[in-house]
C-alpha atoms as a PDB file:
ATOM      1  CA  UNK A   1     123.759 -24.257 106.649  1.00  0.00           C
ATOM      2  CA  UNK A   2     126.914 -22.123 107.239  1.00  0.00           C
ATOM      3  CA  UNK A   3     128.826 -21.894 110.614  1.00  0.00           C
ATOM      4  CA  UNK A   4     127.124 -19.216 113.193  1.00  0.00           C
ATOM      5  CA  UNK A   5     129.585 -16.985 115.293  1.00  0.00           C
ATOM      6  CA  UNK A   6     128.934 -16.523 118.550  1.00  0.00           C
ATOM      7  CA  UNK A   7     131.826 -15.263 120.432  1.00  0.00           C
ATOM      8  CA  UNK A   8     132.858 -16.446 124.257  1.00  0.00           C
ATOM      9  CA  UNK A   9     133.008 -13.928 126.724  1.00  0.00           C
ATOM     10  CA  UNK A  10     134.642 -14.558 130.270  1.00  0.00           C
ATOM     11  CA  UNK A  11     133.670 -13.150 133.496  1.00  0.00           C
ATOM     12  CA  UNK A  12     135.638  -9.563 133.015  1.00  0.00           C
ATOM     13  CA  UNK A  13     133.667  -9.027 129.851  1.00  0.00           C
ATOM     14  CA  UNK A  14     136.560 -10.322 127.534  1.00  0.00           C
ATOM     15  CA  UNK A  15     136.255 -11.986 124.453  1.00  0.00           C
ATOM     16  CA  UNK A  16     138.347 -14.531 124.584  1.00  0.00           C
ATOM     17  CA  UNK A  17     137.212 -17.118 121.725  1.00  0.00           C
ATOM     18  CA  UNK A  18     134.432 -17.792 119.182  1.00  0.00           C
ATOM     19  CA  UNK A  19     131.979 -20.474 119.017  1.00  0.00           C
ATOM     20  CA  UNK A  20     130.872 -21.427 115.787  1.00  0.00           C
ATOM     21  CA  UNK A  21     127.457 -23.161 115.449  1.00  0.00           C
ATOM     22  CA  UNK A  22     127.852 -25.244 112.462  1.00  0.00           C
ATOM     23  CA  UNK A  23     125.424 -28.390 111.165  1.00  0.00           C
ATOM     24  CA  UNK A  24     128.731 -31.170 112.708  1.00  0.00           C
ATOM     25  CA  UNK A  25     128.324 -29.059 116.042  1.00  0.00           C
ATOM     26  CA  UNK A  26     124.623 -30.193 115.837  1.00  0.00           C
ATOM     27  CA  UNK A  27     124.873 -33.351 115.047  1.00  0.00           C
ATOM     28  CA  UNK A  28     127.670 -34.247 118.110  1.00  0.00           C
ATOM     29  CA  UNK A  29     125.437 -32.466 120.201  1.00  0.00           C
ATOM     30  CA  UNK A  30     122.394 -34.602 119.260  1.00  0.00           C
ATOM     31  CA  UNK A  31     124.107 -37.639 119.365  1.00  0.00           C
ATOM     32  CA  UNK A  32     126.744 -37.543 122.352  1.00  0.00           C
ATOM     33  CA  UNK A  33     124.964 -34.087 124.722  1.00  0.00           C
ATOM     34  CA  UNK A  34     120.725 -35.707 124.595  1.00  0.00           C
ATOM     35  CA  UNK A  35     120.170 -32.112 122.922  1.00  0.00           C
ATOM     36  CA  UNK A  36     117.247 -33.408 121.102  1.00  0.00           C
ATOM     37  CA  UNK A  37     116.146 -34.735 124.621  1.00  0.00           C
ATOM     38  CA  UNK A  38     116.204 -31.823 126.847  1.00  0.00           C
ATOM     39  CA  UNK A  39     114.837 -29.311 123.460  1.00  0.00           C
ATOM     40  CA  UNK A  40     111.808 -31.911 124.373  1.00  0.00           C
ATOM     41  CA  UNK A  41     111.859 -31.647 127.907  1.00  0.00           C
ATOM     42  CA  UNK A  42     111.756 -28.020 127.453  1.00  0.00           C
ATOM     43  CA  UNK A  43     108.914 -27.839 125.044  1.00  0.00           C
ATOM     44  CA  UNK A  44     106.765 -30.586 126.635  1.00  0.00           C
ATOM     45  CA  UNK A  45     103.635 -28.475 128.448  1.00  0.00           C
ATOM     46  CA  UNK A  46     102.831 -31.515 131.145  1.00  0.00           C
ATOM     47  CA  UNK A  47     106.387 -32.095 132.879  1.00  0.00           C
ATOM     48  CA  UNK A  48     106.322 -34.566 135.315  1.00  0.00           C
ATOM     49  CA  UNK A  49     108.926 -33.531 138.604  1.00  0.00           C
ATOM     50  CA  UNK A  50     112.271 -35.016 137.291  1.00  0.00           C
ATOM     51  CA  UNK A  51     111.473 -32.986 133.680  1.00  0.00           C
ATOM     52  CA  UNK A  52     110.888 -29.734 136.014  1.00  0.00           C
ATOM     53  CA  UNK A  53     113.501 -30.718 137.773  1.00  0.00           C
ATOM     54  CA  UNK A  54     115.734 -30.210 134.703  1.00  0.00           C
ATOM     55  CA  UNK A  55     114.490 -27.369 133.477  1.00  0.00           C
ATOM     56  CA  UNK A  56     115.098 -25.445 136.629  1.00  0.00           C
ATOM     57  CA  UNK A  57     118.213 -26.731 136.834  1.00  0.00           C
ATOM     58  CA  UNK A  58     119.253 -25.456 133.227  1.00  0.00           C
ATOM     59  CA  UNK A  59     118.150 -21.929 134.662  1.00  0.00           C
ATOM     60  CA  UNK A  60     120.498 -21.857 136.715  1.00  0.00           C
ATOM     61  CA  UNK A  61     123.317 -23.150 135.052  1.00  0.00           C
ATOM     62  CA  UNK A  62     122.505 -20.762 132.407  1.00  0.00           C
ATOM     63  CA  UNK A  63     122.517 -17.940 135.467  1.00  0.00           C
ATOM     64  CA  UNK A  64     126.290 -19.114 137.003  1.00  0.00           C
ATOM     65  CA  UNK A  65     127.347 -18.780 132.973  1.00  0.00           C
ATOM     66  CA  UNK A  66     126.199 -15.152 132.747  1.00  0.00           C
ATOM     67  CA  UNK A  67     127.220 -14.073 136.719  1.00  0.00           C
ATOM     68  CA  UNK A  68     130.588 -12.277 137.242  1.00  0.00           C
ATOM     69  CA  UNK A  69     130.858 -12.804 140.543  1.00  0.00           C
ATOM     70  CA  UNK A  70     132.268 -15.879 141.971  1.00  0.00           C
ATOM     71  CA  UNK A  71     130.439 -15.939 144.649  1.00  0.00           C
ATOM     72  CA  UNK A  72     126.821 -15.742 143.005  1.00  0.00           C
ATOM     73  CA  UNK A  73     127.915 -18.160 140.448  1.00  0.00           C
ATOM     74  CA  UNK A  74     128.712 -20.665 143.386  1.00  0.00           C
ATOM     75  CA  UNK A  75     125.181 -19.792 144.960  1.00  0.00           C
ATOM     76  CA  UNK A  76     123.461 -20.417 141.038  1.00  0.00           C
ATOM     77  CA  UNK A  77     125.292 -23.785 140.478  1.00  0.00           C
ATOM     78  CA  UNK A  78     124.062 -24.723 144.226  1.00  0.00           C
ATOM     79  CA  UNK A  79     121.013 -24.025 143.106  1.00  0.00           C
ATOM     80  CA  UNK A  80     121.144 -26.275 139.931  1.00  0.00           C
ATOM     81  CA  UNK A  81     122.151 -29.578 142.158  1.00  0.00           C
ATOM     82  CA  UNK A  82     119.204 -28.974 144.892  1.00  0.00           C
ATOM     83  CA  UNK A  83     116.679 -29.034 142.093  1.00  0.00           C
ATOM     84  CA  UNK A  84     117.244 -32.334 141.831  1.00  0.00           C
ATOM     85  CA  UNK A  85     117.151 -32.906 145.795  1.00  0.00           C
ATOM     86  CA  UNK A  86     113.913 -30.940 146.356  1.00  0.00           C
ATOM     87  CA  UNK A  87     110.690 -32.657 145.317  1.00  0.00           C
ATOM     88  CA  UNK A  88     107.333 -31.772 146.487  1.00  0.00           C
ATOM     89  CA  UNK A  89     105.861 -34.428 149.071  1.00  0.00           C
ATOM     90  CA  UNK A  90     102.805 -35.657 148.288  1.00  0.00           C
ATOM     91  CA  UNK A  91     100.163 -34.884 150.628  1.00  0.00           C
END
């Protein structure tokens, strides 16, 4: 497998480096990041509250990555930590 490109934009719209997806890339991620962990918690169909929990959270991590405005990116990362605080109370 050869290295992938993807180049790093900042908020402005700049490119200001490149990321380059390569098979030792994969591997540090599997080993020191749980990557093969959350692709699971992703896939699974049946998530239990802590996996949803994640997965929302990842949303909106991925949303405060994307967002040029300070402010909404504040709002999205907010938004990541409460998943974690908000469960639904059994009735």
């Amino acid at each position: 497998m050869t290295a992938i490109r993807f180049p790093i934009v900042n908020r402005t719209g700049e490119c200001y480096s490149d990321l380059f997806i390569n098979p030792k890339l994969i591997g540090e991620l599997n080993s020191n990041c749980f990557f093969n962990e959350v692709s699971s918690i992703i896939e699974k169909k049946d998530k239990n509250e802590l996996e949803n929990a994640v997965v929302k959270s990842l949303f909106w991590i991925g949303e405060a990555q994307k967002d040029q405005s300070y402010a909404s990116t504040w709002i999205s990362l907010w938004s990541c930590i409460e998943c974690f605080f908000i469960f639904e109370i059994a009735k």
